[in-house]
C-alpha atoms as a PDB file:
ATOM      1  CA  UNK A   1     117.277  96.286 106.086  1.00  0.00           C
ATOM      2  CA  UNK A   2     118.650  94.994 102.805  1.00  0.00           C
ATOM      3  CA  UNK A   3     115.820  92.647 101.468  1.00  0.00           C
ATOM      4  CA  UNK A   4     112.237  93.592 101.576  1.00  0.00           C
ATOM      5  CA  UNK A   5     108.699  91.658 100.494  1.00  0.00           C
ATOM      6  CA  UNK A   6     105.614  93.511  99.337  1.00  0.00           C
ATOM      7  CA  UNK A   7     102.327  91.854  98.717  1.00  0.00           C
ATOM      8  CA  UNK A   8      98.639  92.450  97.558  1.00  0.00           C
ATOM      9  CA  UNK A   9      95.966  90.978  99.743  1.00  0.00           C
ATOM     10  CA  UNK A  10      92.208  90.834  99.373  1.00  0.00           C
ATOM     11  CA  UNK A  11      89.979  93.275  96.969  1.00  0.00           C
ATOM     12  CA  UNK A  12      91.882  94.492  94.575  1.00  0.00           C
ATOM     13  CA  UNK A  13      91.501  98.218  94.647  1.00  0.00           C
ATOM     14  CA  UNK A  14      92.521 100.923  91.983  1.00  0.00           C
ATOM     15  CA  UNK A  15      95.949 102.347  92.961  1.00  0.00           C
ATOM     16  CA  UNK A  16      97.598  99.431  94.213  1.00  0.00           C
ATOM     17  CA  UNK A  17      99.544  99.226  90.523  1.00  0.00           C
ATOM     18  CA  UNK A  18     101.032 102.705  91.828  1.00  0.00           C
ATOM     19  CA  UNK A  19     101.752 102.040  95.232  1.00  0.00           C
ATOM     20  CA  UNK A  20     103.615  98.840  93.991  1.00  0.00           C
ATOM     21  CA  UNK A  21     105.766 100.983  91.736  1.00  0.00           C
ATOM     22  CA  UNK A  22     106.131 103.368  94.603  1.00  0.00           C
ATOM     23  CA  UNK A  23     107.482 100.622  97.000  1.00  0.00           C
ATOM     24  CA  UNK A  24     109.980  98.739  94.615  1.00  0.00           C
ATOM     25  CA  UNK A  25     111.521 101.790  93.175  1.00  0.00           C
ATOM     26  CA  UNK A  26     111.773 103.794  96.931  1.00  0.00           C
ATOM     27  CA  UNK A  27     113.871 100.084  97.884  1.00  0.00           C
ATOM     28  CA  UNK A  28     115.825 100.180  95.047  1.00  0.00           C
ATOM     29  CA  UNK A  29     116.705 103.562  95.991  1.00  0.00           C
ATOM     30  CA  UNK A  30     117.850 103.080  99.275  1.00  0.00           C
ATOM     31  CA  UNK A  31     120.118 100.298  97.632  1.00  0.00           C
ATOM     32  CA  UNK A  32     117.481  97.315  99.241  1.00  0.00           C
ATOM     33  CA  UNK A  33     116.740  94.332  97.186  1.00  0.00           C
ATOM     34  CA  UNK A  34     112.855  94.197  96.596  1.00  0.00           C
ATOM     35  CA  UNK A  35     111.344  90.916  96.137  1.00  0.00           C
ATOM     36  CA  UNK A  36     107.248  90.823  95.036  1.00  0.00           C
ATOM     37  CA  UNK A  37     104.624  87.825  95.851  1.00  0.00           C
ATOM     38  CA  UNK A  38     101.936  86.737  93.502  1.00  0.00           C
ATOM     39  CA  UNK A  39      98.671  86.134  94.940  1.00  0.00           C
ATOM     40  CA  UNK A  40      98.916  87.671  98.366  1.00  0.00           C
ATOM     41  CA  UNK A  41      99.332  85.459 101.097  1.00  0.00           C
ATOM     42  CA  UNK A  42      98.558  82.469  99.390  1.00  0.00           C
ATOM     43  CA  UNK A  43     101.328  83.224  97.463  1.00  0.00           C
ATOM     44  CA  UNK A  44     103.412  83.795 100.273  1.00  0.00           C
ATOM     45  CA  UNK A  45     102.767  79.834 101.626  1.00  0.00           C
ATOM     46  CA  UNK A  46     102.973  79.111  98.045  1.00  0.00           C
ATOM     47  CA  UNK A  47     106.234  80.423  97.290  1.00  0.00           C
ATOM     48  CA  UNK A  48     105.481  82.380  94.539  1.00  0.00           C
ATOM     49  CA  UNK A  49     107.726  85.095  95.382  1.00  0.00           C
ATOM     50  CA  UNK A  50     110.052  86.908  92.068  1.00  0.00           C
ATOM     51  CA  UNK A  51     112.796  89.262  92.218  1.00  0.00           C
ATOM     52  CA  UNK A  52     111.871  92.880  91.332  1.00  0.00           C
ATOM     53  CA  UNK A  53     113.547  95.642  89.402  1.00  0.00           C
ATOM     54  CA  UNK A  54     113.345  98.945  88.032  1.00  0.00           C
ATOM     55  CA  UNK A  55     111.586  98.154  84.880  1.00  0.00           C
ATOM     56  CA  UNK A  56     109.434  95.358  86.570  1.00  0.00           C
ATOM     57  CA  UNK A  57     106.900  98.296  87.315  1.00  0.00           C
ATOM     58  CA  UNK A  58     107.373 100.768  84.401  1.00  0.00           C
ATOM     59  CA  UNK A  59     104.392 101.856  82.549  1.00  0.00           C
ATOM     60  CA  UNK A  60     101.724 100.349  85.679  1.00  0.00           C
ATOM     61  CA  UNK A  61     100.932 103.562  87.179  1.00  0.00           C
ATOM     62  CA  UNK A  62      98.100 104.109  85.114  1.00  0.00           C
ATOM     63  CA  UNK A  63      96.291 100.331  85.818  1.00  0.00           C
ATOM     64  CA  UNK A  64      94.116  99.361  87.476  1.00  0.00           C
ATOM     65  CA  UNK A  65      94.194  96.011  89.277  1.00  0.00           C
ATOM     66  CA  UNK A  66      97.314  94.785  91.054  1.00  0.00           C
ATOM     67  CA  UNK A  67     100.241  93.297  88.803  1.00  0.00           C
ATOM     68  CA  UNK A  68     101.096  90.753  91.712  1.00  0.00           C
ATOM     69  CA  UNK A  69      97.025  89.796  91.551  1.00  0.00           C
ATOM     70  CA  UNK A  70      95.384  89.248  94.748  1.00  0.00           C
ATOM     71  CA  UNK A  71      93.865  85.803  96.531  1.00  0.00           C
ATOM     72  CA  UNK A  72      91.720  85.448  99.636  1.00  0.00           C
ATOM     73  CA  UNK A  73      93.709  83.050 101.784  1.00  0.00           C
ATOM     74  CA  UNK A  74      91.981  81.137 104.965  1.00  0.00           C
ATOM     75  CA  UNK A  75      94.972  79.218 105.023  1.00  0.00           C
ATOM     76  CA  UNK A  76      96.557  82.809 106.867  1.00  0.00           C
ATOM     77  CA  UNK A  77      94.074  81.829 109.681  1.00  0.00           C
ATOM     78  CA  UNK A  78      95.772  78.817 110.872  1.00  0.00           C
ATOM     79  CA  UNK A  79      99.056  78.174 112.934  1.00  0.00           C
ATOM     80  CA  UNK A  80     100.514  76.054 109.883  1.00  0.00           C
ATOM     81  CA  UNK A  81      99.629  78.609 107.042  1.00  0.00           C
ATOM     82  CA  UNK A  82     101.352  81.125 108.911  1.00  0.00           C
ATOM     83  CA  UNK A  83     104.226  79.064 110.086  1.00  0.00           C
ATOM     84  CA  UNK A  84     104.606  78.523 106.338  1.00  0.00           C
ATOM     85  CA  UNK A  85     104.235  82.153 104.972  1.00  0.00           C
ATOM     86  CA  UNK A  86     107.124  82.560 107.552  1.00  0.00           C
ATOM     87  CA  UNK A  87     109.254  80.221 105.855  1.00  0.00           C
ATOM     88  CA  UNK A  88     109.228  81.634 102.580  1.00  0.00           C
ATOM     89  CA  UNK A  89     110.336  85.264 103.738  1.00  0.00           C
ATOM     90  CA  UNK A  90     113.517  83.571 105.764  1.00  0.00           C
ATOM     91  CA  UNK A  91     114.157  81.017 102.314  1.00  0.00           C
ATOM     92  CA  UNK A  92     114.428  84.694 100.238  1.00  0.00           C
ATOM     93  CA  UNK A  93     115.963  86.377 103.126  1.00  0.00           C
ATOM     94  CA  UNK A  94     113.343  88.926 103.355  1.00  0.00           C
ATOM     95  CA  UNK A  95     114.067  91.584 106.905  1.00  0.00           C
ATOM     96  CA  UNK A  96     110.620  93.341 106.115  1.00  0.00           C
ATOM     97  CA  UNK A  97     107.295  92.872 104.610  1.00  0.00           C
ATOM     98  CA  UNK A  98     104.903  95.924 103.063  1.00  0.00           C
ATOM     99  CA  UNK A  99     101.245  94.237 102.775  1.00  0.00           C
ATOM    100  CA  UNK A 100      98.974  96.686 100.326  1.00  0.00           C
ATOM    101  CA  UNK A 101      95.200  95.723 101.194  1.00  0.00           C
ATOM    102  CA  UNK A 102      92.441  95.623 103.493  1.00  0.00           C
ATOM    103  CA  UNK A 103      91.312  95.064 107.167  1.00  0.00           C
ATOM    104  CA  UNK A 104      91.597  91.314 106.396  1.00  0.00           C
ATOM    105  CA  UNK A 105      95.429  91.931 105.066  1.00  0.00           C
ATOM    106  CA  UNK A 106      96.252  94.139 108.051  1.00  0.00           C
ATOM    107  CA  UNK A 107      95.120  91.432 110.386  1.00  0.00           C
ATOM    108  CA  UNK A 108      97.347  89.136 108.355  1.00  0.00           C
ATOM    109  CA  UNK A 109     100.245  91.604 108.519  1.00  0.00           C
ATOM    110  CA  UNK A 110      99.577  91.963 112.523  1.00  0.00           C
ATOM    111  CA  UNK A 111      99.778  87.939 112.880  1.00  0.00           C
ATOM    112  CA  UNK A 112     103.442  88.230 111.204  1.00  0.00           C
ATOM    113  CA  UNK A 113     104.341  90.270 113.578  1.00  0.00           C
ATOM    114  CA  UNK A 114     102.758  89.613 116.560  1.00  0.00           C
ATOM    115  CA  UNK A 115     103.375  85.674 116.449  1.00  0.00           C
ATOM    116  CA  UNK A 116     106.790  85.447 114.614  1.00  0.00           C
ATOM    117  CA  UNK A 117     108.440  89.092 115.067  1.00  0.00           C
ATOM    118  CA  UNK A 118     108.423  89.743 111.323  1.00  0.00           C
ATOM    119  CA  UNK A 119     108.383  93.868 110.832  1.00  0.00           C
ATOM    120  CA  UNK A 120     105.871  94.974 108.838  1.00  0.00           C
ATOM    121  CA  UNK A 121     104.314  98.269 107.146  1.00  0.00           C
ATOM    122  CA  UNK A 122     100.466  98.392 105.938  1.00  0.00           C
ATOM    123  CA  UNK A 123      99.030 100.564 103.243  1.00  0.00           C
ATOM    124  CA  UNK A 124      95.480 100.844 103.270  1.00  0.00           C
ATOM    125  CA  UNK A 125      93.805  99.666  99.887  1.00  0.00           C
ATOM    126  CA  UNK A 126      90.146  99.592 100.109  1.00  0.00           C
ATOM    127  CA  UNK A 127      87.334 101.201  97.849  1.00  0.00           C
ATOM    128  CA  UNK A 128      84.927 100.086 100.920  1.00  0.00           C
ATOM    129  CA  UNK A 129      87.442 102.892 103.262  1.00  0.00           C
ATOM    130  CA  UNK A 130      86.336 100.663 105.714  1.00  0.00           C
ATOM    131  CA  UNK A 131      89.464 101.459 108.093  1.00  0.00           C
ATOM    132  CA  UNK A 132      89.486 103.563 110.505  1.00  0.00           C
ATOM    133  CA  UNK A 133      92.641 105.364 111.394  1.00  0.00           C
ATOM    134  CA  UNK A 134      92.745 107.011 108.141  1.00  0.00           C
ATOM    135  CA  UNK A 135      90.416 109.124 106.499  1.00  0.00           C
ATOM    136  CA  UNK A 136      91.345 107.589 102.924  1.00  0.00           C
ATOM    137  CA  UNK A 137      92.380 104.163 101.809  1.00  0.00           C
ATOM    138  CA  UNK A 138      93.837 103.882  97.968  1.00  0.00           C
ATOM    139  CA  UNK A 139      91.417 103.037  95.765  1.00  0.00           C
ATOM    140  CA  UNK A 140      88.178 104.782  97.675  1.00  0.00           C
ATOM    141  CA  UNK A 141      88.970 108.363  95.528  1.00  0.00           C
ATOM    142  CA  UNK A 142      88.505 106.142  92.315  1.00  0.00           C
ATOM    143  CA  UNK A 143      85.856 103.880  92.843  1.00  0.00           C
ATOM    144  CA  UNK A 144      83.424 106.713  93.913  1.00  0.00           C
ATOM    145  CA  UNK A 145      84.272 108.737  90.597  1.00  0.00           C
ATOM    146  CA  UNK A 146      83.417 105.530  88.944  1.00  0.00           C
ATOM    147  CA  UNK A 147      79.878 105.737  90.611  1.00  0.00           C
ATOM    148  CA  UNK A 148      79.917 109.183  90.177  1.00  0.00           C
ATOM    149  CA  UNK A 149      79.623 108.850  86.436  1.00  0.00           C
ATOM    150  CA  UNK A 150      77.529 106.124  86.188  1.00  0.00           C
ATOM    151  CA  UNK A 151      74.853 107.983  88.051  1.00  0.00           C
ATOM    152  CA  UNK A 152      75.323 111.331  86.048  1.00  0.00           C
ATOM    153  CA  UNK A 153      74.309 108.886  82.908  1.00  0.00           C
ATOM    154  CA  UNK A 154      71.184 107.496  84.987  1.00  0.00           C
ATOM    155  CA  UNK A 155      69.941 110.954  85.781  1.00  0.00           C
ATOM    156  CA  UNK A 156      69.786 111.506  82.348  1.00  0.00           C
ATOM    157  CA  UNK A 157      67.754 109.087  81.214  1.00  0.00           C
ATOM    158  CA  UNK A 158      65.479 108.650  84.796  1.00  0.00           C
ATOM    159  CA  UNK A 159      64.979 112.132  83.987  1.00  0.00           C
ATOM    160  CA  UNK A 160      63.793 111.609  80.403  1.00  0.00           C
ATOM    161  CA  UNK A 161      61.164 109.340  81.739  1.00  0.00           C
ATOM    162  CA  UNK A 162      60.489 111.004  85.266  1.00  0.00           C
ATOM    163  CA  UNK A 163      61.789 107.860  86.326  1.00  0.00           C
ATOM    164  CA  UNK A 164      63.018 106.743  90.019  1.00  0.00           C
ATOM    165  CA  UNK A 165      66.915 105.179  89.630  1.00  0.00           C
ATOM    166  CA  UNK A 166      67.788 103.116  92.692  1.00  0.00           C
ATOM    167  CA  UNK A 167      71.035 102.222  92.417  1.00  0.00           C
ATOM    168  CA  UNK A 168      73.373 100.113  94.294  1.00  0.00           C
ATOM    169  CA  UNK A 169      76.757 100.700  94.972  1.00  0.00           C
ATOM    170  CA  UNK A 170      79.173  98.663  97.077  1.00  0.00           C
ATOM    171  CA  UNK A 171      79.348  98.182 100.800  1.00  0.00           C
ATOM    172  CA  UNK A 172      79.184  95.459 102.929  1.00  0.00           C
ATOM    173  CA  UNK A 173      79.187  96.793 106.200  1.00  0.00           C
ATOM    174  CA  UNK A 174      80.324 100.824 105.094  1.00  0.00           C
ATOM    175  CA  UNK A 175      78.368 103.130 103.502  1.00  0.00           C
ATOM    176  CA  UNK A 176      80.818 105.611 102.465  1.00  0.00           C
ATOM    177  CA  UNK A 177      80.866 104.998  98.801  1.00  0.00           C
ATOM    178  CA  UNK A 178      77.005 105.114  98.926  1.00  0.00           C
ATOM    179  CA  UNK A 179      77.351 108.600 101.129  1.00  0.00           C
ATOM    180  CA  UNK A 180      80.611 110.174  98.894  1.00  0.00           C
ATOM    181  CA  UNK A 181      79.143 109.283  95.460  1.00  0.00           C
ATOM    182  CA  UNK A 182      75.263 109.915  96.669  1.00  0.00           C
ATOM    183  CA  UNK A 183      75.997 113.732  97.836  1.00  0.00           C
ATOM    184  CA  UNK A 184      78.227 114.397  94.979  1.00  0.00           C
ATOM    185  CA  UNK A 185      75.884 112.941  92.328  1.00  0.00           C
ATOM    186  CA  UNK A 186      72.895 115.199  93.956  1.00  0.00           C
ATOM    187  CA  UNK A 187      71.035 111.961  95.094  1.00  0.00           C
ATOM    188  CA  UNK A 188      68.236 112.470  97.284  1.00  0.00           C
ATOM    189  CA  UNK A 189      68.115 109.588  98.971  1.00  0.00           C
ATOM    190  CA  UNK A 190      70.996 107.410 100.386  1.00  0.00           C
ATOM    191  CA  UNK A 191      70.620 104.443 102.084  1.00  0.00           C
ATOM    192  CA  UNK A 192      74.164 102.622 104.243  1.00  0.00           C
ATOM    193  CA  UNK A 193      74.126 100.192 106.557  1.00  0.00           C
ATOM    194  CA  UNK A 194      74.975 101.932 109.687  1.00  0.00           C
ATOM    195  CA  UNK A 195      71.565 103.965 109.490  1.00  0.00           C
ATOM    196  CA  UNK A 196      68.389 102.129 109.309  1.00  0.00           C
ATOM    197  CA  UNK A 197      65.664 103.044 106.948  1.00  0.00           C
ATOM    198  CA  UNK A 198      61.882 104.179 106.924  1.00  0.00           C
ATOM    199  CA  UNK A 199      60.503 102.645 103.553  1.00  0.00           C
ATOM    200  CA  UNK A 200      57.143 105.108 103.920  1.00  0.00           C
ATOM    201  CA  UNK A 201      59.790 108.270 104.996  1.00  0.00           C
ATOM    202  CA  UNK A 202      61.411 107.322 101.598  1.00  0.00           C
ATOM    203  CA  UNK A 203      58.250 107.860  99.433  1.00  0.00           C
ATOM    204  CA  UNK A 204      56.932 110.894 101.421  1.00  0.00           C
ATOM    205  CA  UNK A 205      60.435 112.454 100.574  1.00  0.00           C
ATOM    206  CA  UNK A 206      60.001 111.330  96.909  1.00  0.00           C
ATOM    207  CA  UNK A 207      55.909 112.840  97.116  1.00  0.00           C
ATOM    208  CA  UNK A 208      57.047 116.666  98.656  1.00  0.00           C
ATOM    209  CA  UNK A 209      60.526 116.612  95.681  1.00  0.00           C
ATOM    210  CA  UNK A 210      57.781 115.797  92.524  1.00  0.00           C
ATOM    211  CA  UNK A 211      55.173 118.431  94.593  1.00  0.00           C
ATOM    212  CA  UNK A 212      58.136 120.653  94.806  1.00  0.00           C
ATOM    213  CA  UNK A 213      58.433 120.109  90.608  1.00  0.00           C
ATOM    214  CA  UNK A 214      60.912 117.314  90.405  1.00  0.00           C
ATOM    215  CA  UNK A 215      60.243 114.853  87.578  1.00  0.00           C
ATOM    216  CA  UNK A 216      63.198 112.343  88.490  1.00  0.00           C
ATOM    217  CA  UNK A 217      64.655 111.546  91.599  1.00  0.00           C
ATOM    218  CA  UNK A 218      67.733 108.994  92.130  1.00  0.00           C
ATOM    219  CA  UNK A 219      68.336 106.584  95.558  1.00  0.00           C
ATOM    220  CA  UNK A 220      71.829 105.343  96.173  1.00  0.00           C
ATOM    221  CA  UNK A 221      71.461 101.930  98.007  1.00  0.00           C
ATOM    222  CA  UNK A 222      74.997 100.381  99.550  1.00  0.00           C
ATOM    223  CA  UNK A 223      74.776  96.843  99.104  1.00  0.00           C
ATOM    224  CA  UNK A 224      75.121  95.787 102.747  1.00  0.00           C
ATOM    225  CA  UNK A 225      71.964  97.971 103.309  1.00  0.00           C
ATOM    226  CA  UNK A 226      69.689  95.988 100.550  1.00  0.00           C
ATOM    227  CA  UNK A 227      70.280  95.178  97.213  1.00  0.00           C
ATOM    228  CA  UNK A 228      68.531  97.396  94.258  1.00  0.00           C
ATOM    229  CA  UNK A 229      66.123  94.821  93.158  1.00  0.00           C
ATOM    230  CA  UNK A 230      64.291  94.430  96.512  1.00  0.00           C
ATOM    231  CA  UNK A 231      64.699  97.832  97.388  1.00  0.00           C
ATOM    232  CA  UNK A 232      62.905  98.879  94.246  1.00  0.00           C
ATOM    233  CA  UNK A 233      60.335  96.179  94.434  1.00  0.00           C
ATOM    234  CA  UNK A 234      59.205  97.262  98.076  1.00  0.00           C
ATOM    235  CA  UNK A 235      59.028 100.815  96.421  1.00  0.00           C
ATOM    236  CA  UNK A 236      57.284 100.251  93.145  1.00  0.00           C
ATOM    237  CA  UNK A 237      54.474  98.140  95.582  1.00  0.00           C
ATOM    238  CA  UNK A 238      53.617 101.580  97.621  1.00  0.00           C
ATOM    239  CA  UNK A 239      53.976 104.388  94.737  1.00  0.00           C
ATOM    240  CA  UNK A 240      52.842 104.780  91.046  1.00  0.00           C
ATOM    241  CA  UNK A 241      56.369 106.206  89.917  1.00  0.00           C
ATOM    242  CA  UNK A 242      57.991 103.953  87.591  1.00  0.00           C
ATOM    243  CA  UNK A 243      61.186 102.461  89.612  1.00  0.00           C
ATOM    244  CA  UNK A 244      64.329 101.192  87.710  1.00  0.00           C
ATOM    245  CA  UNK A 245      67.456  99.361  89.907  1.00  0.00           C
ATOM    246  CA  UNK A 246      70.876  99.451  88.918  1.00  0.00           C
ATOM    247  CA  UNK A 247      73.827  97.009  90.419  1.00  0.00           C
ATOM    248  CA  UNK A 248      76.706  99.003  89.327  1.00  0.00           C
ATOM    249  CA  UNK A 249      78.823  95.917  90.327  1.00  0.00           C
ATOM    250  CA  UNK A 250      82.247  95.090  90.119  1.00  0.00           C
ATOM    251  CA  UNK A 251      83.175  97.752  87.380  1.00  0.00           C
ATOM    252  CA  UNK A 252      83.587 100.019  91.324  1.00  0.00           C
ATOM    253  CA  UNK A 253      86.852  98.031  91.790  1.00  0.00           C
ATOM    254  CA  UNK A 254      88.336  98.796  87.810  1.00  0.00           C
ATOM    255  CA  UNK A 255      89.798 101.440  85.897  1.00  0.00           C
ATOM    256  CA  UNK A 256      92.505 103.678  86.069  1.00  0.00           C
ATOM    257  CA  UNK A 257      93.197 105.538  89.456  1.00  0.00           C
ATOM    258  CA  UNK A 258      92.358 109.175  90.065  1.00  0.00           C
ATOM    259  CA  UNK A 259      95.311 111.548  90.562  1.00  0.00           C
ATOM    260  CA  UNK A 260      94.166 111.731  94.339  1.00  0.00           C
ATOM    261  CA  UNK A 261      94.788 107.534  94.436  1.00  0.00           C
ATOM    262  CA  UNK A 262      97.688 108.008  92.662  1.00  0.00           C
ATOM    263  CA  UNK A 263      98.826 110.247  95.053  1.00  0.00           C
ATOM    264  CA  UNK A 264      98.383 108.408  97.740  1.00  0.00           C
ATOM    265  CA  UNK A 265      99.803 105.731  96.346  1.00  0.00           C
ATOM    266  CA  UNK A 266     103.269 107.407  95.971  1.00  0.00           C
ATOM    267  CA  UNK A 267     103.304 108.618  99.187  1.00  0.00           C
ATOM    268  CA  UNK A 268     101.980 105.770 100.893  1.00  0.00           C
ATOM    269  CA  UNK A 269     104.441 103.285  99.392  1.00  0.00           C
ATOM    270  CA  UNK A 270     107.283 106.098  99.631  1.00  0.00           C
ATOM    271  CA  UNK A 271     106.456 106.110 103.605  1.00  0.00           C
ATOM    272  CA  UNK A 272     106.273 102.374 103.800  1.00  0.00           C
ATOM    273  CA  UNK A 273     109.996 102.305 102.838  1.00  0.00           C
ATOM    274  CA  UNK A 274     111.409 104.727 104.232  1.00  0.00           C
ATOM    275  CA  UNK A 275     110.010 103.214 107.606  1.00  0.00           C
ATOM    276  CA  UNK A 276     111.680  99.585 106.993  1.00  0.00           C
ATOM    277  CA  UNK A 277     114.821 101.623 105.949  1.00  0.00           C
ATOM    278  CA  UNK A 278     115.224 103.116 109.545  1.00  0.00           C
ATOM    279  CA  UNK A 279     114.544  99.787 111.065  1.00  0.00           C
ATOM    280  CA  UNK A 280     111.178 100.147 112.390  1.00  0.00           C
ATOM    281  CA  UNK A 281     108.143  97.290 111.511  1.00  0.00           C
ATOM    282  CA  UNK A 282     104.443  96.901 112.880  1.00  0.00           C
ATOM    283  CA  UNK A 283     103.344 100.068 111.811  1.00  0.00           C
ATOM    284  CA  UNK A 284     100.405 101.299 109.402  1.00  0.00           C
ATOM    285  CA  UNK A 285     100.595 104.324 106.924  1.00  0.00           C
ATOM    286  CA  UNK A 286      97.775 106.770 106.116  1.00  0.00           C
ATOM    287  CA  UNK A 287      96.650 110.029 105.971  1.00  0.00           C
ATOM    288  CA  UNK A 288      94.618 112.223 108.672  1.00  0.00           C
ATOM    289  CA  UNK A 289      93.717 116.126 107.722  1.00  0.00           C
ATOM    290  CA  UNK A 290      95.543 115.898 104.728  1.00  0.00           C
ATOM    291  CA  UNK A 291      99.192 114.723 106.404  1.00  0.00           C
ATOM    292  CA  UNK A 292     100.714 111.125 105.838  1.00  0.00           C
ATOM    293  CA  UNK A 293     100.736 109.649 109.308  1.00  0.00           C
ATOM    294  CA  UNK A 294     101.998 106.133 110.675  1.00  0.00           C
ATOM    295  CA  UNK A 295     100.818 104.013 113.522  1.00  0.00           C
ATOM    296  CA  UNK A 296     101.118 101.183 115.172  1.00  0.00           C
ATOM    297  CA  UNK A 297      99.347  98.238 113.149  1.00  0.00           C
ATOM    298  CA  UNK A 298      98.056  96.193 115.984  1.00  0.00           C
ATOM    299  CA  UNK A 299      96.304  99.621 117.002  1.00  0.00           C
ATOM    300  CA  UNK A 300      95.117 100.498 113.572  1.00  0.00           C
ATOM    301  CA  UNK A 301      93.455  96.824 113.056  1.00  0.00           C
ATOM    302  CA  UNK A 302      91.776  97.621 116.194  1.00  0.00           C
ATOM    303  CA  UNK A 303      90.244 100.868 115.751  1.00  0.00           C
ATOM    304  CA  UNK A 304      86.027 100.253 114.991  1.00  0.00           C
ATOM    305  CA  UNK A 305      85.023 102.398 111.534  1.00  0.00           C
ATOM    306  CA  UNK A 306      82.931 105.383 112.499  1.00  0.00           C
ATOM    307  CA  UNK A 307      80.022 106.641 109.997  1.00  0.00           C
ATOM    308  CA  UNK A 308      80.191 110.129 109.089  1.00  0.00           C
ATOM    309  CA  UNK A 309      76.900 111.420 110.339  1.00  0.00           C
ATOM    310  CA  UNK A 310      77.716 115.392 109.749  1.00  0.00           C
ATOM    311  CA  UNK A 311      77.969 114.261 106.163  1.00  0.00           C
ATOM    312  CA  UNK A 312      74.896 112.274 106.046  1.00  0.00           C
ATOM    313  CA  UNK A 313      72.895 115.685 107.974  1.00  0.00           C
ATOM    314  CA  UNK A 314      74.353 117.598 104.718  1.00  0.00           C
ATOM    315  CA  UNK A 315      72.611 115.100 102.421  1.00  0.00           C
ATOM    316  CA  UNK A 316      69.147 115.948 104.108  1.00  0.00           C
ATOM    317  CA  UNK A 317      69.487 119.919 104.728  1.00  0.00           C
ATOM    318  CA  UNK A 318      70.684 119.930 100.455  1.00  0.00           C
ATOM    319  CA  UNK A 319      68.791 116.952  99.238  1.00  0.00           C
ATOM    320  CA  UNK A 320      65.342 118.660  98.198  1.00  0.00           C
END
């Protein structure tokens, strides 16, 4: 393969800057011309595709964001949008196409190559990790550190004030950002999507932890679950403990990348490559138990996210 196409699709996530740099400078070194689109697939119909070089990604492994920006695009959903994102990669000459996003991107990436025979890698860049076959997408590591230190901050003050902090992190339809940064934050209650909730188990729990000599307590909320305000409002109606929400918000999705994104990031894009150098498309890189894997993509995409329930049983046995 001598020309190659990379792309960011969807949420931007921290670590997609690195796994960009990772994927242009792995082509160049396999002597590959490495050509980048703007805007993800919208791009791609668009034409908005630009040579890459060397120095088009020094000094972006630190950033956060995506240097190509990112676009949702429903146009990818129909026959023509697709027939047209096709078009561009034969106009540029482009053998192979490494899409950096989402479950939405992958499904994108798997219509490429399902429909029109165009090989291409995925690298999973979610702060949701709302995909299954690996236990980490880029960006996940980050965003939770981000929550992470916004919550130390709240403790302080809810603590100040024997306060109750609920606050709510992102999440549509995963609650592993609410379960990662809740545990490691010392939370003692954490609400996700996947379990339901018991508003009068919630203040019994918040009773025996002030009875117990607590004078604070903090409730991570994932936003698919129920936003902060209501949740607090149905809790300040049935207690006497002064309840304050936060929305932590989009500032999840910014900042600079951990070293464990960053890692990925290298390796991910690395693996990407080196996979489109041998020849081989319509696969999906990760990691599983701490090893970069590959798969097929069509598999991947199809693979239903599991919640973590041993983790969520270690929130109640240390939460006290």
């Amino acid at each position: 393969m001598k020309r190659i196409g990379l792309l960011t699709s969807g949420g931007d996530a921290p670590g997609m800057n690195a796994a960009i740099r990772a994927v242009v400078r792995s082509g160049i070194y396999f002597g590959m011309e490495v050509f980048g689109v703007e805007r993800g697939y919208a791009g791609l119909i668009e034409d908005c595709v630009i040579p890459m070089e060397m120095r088009s990604v020094s000094n972006i492994v630190q950033l956060g964001g995506t240097k190509l920006r990112s676009a949702r695009c429903l146009e990818m959903l129909t026959k023509e949008g697709k027939q047209q994102a096709v078009k561009t990669l034969e106009k540029y000459g482009i053998e192979g196409l490494v899409v950096i996003g989402g479950d939405g991107s992958f499904r994108g990436a798997r219509a490429l190559t399902e429909e029109f025979g165009v090989p291409t890698i995925g690298i999973p860049a979610t702060i949701d990790n709302d995909i299954e076959y690996t236990d980490y997408a880029l960006g996940f590591d980050t965003a939770v550190n981000t929550c992470l230190d916004i919550i130390n901050k709240l403790r302080d003050t809810m603590t100040s004030h024997e306060r109750i902090s609920v606050v709510e992190v992102m999440g549509r339809h995963c609650g592993d950002i609410a379960l990662y940064s809740g545990i490691a934050s010392g939370a003692e209650i954490i609400v996700v999507p996947e379990i339901a909730f018991d508003m009068g188990e919630i203040i019994e729990k918040i009773n025996a932890s002030r009875a117990n000599g607590k004078h604070s307590n903090i409730i991570v909320v994932a936003e698919g679950a129920m936003s902060a305000d209501q949740f607090a409002k149905q809790l300040q109606a049935s207690t006497t403990y002064d309840v304050r929400p936060t929305c932590i918000g989009h500032v999840q999705r910014g900042g600079s990348p951990t070293m464990a994104d960053r890692m990925l990031a290298a390796q991910f894009g690395n693996k990407a490559v080196r996979l489109l150098n041998e020849g081989i498309g319509n696969r999906a890189v990760g990691i599983r138990n701490n090893k970069i894997i590959e798969m097929d993509i069509i598999e991947a995409v199809s693979m239903k996210k599991t919640f973590n329930y041993e983790l969520y049983e270690t929130l109640q046995m240390i939460s006290m």
